[in-house]
PDB file of N, CA and C in Angstrom:
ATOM      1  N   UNK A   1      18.302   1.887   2.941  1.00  0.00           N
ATOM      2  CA  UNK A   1      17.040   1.287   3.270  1.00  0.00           C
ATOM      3  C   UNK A   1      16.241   2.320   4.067  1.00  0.00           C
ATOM      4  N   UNK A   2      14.919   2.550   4.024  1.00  0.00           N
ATOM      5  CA  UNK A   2      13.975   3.351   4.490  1.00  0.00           C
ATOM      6  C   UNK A   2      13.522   2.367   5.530  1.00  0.00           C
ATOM      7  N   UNK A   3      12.792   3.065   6.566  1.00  0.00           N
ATOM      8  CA  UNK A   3      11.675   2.594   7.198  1.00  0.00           C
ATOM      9  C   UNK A   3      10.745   3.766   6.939  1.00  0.00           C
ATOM     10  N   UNK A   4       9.663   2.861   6.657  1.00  0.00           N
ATOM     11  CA  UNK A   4       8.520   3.528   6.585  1.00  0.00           C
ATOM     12  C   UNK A   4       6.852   3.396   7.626  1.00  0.00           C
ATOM     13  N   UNK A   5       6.226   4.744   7.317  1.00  0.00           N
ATOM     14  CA  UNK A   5       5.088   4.368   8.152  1.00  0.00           C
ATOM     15  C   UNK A   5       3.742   4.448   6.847  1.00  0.00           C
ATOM     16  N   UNK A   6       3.399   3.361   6.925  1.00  0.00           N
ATOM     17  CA  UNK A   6       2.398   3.419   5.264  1.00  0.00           C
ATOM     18  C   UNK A   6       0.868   3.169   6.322  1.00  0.00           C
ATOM     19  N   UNK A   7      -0.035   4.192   5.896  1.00  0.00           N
ATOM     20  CA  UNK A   7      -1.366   4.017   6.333  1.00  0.00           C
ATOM     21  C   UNK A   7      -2.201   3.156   4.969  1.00  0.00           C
ATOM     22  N   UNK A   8      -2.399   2.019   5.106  1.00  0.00           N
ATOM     23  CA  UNK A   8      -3.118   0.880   4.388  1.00  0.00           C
ATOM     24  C   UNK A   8      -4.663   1.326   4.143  1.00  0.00           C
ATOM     25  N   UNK A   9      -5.353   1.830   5.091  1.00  0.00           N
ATOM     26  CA  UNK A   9      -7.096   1.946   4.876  1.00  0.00           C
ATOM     27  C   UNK A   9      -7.575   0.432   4.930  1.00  0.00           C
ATOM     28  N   UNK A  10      -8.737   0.303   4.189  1.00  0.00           N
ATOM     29  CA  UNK A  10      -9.398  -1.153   3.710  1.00  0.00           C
ATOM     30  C   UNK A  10      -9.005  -1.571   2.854  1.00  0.00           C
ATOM     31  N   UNK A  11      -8.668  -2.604   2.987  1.00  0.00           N
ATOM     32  CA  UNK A  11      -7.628  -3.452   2.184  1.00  0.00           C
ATOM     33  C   UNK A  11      -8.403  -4.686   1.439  1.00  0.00           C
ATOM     34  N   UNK A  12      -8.277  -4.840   0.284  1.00  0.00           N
ATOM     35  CA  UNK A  12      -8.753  -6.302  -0.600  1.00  0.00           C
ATOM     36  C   UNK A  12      -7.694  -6.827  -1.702  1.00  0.00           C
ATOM     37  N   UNK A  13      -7.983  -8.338  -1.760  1.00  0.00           N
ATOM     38  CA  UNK A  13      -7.177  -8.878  -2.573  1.00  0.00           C
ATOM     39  C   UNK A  13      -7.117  -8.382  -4.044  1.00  0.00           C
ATOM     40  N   UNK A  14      -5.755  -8.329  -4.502  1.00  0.00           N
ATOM     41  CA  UNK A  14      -5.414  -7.592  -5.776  1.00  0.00           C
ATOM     42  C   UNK A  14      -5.246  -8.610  -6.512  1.00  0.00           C
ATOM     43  N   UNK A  15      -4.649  -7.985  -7.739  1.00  0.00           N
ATOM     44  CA  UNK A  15      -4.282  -9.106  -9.129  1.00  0.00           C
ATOM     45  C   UNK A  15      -3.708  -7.790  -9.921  1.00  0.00           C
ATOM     46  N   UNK A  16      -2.753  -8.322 -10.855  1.00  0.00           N
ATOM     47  CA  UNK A  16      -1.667  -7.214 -11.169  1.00  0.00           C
ATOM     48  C   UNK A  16      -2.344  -6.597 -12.547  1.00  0.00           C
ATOM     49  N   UNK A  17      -3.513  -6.625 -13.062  1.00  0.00           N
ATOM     50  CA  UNK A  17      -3.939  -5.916 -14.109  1.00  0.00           C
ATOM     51  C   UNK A  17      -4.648  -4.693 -12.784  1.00  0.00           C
ATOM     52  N   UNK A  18      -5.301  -4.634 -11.970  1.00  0.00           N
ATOM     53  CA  UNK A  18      -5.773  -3.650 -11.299  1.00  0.00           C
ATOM     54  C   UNK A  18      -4.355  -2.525 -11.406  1.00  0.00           C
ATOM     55  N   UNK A  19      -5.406  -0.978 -11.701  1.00  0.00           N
ATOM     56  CA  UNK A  19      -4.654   0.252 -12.111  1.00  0.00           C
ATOM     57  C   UNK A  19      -4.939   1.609 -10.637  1.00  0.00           C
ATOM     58  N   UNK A  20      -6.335   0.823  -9.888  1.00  0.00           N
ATOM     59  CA  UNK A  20      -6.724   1.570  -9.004  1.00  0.00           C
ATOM     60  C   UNK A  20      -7.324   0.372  -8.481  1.00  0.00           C
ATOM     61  N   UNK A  21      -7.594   0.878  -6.973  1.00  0.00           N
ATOM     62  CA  UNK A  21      -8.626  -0.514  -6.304  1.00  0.00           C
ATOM     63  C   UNK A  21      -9.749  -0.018  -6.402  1.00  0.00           C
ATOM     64  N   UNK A  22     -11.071  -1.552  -6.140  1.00  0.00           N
ATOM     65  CA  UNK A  22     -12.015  -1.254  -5.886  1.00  0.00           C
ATOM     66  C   UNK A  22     -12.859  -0.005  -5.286  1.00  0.00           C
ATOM     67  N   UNK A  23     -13.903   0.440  -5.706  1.00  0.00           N
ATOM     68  CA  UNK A  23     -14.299   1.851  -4.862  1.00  0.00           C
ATOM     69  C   UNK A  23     -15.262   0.801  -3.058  1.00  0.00           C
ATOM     70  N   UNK A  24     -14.872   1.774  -2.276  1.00  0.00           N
ATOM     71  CA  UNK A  24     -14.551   1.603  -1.008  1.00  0.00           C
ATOM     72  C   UNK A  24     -13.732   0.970  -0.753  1.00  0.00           C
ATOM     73  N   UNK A  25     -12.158   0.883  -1.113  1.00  0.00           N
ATOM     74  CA  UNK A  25     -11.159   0.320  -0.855  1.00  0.00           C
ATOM     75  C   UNK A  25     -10.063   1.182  -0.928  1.00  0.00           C
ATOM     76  N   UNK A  26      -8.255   1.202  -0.222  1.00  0.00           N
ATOM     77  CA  UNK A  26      -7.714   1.806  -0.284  1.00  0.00           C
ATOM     78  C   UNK A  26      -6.384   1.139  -0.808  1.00  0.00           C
ATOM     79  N   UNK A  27      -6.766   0.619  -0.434  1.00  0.00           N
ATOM     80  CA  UNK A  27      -5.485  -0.899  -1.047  1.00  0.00           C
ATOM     81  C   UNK A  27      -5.172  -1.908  -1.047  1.00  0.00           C
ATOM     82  N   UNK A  28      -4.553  -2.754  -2.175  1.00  0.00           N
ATOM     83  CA  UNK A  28      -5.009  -4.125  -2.523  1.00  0.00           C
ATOM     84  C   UNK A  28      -3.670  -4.725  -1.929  1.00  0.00           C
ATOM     85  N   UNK A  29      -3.851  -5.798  -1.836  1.00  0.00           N
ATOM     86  CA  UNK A  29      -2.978  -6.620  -1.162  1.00  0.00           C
ATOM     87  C   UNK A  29      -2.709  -8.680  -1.944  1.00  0.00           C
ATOM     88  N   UNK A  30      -2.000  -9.165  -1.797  1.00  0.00           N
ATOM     89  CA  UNK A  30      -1.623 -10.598  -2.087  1.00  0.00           C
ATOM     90  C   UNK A  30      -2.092 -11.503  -0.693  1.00  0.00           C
ATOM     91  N   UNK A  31      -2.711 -11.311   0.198  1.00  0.00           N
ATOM     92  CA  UNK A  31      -2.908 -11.892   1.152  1.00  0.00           C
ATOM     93  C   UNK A  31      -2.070 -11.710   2.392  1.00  0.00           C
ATOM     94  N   UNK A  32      -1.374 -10.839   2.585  1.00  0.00           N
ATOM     95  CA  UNK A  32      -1.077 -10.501   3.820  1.00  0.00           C
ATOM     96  C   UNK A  32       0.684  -9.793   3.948  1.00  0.00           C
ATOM     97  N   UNK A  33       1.352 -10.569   2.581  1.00  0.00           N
ATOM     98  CA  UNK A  33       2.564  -9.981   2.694  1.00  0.00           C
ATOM     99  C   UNK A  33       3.111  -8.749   1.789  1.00  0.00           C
ATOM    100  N   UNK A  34       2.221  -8.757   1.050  1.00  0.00           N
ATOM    101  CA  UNK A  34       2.732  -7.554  -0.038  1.00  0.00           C
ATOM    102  C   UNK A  34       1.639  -6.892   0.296  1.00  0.00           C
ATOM    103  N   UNK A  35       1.469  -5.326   0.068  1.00  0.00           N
ATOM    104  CA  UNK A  35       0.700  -4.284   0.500  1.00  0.00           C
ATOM    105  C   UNK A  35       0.938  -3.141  -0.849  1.00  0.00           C
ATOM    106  N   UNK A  36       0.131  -3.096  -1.704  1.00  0.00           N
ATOM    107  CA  UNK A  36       0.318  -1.565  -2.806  1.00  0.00           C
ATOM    108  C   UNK A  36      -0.761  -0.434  -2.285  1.00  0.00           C
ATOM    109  N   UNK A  37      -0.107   0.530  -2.238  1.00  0.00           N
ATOM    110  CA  UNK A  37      -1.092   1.507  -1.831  1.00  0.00           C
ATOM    111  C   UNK A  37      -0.831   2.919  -3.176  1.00  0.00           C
ATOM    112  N   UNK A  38      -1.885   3.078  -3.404  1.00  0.00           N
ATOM    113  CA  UNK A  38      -1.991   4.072  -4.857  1.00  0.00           C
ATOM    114  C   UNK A  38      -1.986   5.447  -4.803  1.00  0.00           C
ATOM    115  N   UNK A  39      -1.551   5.954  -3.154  1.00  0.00           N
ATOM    116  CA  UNK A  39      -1.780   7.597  -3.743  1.00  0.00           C
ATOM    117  C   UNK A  39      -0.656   7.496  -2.926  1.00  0.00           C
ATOM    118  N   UNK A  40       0.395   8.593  -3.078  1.00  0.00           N
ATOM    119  CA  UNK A  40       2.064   9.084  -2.508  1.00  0.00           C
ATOM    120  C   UNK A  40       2.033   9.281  -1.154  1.00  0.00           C
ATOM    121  N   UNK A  41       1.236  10.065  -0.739  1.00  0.00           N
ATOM    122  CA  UNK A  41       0.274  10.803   0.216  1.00  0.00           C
ATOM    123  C   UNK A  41       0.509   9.343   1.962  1.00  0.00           C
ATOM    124  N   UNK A  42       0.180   8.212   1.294  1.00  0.00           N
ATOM    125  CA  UNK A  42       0.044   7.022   2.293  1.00  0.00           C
ATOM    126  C   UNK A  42       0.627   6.454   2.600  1.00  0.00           C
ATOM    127  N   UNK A  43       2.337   6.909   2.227  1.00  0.00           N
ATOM    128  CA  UNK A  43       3.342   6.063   2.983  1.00  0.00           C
ATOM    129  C   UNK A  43       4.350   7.698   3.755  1.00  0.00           C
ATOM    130  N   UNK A  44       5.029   7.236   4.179  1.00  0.00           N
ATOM    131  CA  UNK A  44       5.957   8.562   5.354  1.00  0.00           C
ATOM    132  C   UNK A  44       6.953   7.787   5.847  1.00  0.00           C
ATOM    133  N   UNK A  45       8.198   8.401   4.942  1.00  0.00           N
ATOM    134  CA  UNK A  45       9.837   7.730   4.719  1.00  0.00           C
ATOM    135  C   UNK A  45      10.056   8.878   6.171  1.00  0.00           C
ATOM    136  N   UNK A  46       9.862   7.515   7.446  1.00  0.00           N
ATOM    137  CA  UNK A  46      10.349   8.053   8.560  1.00  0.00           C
ATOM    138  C   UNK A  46      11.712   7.781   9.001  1.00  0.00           C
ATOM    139  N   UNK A  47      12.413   6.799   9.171  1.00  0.00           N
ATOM    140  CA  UNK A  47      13.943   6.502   8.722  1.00  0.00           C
ATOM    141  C   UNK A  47      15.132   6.444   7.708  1.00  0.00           C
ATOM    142  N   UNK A  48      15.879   7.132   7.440  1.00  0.00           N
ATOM    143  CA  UNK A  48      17.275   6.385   6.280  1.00  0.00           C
ATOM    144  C   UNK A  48      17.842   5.628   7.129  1.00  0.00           C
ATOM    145  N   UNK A  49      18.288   4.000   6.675  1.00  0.00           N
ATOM    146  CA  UNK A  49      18.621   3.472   7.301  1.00  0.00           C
ATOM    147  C   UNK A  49      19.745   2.984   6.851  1.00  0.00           C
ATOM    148  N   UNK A  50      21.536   3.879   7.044  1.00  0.00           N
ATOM    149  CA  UNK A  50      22.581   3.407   6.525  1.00  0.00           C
ATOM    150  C   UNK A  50      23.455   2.117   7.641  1.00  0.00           C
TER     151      UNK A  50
END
């Protein structure tokens, strides 16, 4: 298991045909518990957690 540190940006509600988010947006979200973020760059695998 990882812990991670994921930088989110502006965030709006998604739907699973979206391939990229909205422009001025960084990532879409389900309302608060799931979080997708689209470039590699925005998450940072700061723990292995055996």
């Amino acid at each position: 298991m990882f812990l991670a540190r994921v930088l989110i940006g502006r965030t709006c509600i998604g739907n699973s045909s979206m391939k990229v988010p909205p422009e001025g947006f960084d990532t879409t979200t389900n309302g608060g518990h799931i979080f997708v973020i689209y470039h590699d760059a925005g998450a940072y695998g700061e723990y292995l957690i055996t």
